[in-house]
Protein backbone atom coordinates (compact mmCIF):
# COMPACT_ATOMS: atom_id res chain seq x y z
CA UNK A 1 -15.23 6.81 -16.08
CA UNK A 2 -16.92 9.20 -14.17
CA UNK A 3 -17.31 9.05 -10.21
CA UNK A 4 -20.80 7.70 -10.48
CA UNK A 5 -19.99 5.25 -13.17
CA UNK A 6 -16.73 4.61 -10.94
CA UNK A 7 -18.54 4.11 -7.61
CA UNK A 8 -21.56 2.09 -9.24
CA UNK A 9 -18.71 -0.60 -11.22
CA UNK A 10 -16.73 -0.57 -7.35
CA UNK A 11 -20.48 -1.10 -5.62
CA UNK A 12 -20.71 -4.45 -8.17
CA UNK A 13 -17.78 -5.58 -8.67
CA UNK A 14 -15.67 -5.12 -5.99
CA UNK A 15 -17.74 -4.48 -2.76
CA UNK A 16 -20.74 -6.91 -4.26
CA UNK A 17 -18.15 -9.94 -4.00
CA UNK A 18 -16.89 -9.04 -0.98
CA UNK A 19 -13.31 -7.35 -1.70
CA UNK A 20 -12.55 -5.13 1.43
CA UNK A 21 -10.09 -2.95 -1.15
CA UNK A 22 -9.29 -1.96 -4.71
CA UNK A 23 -5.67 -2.55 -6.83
CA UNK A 24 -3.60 -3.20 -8.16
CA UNK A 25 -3.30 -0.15 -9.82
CA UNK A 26 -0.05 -0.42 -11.98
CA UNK A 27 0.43 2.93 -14.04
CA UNK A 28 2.20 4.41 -16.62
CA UNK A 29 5.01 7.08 -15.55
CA UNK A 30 3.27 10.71 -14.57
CA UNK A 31 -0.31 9.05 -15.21
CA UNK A 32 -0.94 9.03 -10.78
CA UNK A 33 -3.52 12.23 -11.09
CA UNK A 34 -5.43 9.94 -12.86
CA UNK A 35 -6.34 7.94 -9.87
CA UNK A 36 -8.25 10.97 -8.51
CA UNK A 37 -11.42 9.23 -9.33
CA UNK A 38 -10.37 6.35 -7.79
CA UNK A 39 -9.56 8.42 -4.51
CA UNK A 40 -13.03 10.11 -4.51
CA UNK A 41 -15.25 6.91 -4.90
CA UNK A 42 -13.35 5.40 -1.97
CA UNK A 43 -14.07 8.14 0.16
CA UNK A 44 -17.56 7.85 -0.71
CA UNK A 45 -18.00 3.98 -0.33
CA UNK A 46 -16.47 3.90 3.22
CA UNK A 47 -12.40 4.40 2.53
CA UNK A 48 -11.58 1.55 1.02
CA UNK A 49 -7.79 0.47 0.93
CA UNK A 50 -6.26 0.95 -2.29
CA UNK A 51 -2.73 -0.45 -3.09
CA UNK A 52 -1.06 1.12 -6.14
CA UNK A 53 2.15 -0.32 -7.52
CA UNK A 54 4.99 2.21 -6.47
CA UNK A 55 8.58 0.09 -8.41
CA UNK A 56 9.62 0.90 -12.00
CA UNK A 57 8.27 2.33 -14.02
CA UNK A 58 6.72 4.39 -11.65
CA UNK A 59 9.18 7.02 -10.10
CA UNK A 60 9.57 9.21 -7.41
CA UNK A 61 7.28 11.87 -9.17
CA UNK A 62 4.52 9.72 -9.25
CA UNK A 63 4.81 8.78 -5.52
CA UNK A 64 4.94 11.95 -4.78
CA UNK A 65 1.19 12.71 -6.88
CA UNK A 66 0.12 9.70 -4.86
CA UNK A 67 0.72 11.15 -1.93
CA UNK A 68 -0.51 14.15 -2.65
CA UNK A 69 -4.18 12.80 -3.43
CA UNK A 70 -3.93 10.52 -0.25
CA UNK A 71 -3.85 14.37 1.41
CA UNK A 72 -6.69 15.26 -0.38
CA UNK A 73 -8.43 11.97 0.29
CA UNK A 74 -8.11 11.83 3.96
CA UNK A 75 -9.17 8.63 5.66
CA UNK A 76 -9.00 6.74 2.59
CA UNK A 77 -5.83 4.00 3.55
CA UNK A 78 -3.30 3.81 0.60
CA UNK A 79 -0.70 0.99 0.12
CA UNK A 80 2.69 1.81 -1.42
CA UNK A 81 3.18 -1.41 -3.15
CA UNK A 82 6.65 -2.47 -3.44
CA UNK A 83 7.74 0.28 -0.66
CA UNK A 84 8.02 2.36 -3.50
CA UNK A 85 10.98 0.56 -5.35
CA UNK A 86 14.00 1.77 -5.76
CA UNK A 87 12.62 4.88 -3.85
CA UNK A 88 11.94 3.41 -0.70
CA UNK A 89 13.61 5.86 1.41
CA UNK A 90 11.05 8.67 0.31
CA UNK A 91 8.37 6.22 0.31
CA UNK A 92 8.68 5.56 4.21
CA UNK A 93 9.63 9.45 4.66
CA UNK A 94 6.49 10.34 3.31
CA UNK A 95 4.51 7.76 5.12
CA UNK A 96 6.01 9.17 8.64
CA UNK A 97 4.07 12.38 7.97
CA UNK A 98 1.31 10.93 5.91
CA UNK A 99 -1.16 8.58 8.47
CA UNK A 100 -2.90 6.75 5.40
CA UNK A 101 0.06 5.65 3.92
CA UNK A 102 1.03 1.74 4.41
CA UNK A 103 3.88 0.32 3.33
CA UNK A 104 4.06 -3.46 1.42
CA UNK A 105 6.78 -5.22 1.70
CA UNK A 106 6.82 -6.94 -1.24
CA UNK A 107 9.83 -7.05 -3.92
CA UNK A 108 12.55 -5.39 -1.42
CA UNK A 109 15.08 -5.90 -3.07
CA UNK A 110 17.88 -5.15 -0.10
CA UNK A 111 16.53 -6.44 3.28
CA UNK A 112 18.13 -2.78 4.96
CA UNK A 113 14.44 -1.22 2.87
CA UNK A 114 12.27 -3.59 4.93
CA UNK A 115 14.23 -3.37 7.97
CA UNK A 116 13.73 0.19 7.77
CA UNK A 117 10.19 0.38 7.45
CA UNK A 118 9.65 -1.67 9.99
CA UNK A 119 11.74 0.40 12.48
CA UNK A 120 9.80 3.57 11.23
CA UNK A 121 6.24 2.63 10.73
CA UNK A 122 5.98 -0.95 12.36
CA UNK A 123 1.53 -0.17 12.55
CA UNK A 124 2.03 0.41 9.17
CA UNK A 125 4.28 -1.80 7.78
CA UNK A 126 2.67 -4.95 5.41
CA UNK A 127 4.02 -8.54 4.77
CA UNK A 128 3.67 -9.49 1.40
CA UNK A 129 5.90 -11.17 -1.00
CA UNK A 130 5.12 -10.32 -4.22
CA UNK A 131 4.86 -14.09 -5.62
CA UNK A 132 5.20 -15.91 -8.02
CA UNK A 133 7.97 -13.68 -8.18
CA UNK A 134 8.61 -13.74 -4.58
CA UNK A 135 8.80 -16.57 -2.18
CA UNK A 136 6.54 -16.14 0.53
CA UNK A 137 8.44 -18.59 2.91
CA UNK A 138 11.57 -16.65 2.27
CA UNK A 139 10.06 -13.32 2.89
CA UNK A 140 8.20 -14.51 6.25
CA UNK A 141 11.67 -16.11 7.24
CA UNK A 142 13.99 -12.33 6.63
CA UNK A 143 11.23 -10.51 8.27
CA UNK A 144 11.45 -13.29 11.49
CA UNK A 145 15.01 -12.48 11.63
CA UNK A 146 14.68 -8.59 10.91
CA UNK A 147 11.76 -8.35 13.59
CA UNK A 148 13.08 -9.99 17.29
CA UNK A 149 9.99 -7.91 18.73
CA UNK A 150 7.30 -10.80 19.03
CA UNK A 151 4.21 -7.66 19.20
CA UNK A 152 6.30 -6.17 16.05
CA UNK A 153 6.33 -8.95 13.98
CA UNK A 154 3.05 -10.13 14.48
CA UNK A 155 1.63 -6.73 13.53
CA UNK A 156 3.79 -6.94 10.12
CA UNK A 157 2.82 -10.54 9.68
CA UNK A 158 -0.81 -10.22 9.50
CA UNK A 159 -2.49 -7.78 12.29
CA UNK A 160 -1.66 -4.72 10.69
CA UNK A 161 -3.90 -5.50 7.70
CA UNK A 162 -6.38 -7.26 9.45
CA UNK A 163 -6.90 -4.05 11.38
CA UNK A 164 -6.96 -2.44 7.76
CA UNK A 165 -9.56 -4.42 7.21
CA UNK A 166 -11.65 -4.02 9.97
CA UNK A 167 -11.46 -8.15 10.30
């Protein structure tokens, strides 16, 4: 679509609900330029978050084109779903010099990934547990015992995406 077709369907059926973000957007491999449009009607309706799946198929590549329109975007607040999969190292490198990119927690598959991000980016570090796949009571339970820092874990748990939110 184009951006006005793209920002009038977002005005109607996103914002006119009351959805504070847009995603998921789950692409095919090297098909991430393609969310250009995406970018640019964010930026013109206010920033909204978007959260783009980031675990197979998509690969480093891909993260990489994602973080390159988050550059050209700036101020609109991206969310590496998945932490970027089996790329989650780069995923939280690239966050530490990128300010809009969050990282969701959901679908770590080691618990050293989460622990990570949460050491590196703890303002922008997301709870989420990918269910039905994951269990959210399991998730909230490693990231109680991954997170002794009350302020910390609160901020994972829900504040950081409140604040995301403006809520």
């Amino acid at each position: 679509m184009s951006l006005e077709e793209t920002v009038q369907w977002i005005e109607e059926k996103v914002k006119g609900v009351g959805f504070l973000g847009l995603g998921e957007f789950t692409l095919t491999p090297g098909e991430a330029s393609g969310l250009e449009v995406v970018f640019e009607a964010s930026a013109h309706l206010g920033s909204l978050p978007l959260w783009i799946h980031t675990f197979h198929p998509l690969g480093l590549e891909d993260i990489r084109v994602i973080n390159d329109l988050s550059r050209r975007f700036p101020g609109v607040p991206v969310i590496l779903g998945h932490l970027g999969g089996t790329n989650w190292m780069q995923a939280i490198y690239l966050a530490r010099d990128n300010t809009e990119l969050y990282l969701d927690l959901s679908a770590a598959f080691t618990i050293f990934a989460p622990t990570m991000a949460i050491k590196e980016l703890p303002e922008r570090t997301l709870f989420s547990s990918d269910a039905p796949y994951g269990d959210p009571y399991l998730v909230k339970k490693m990231l109680e015992r991954i997170t002794p820092d009350k302020f910390v874990r609160e901020r994972v748990l829900g504040d950081n995406i409140a604040e995301l939110l403006n809520l």
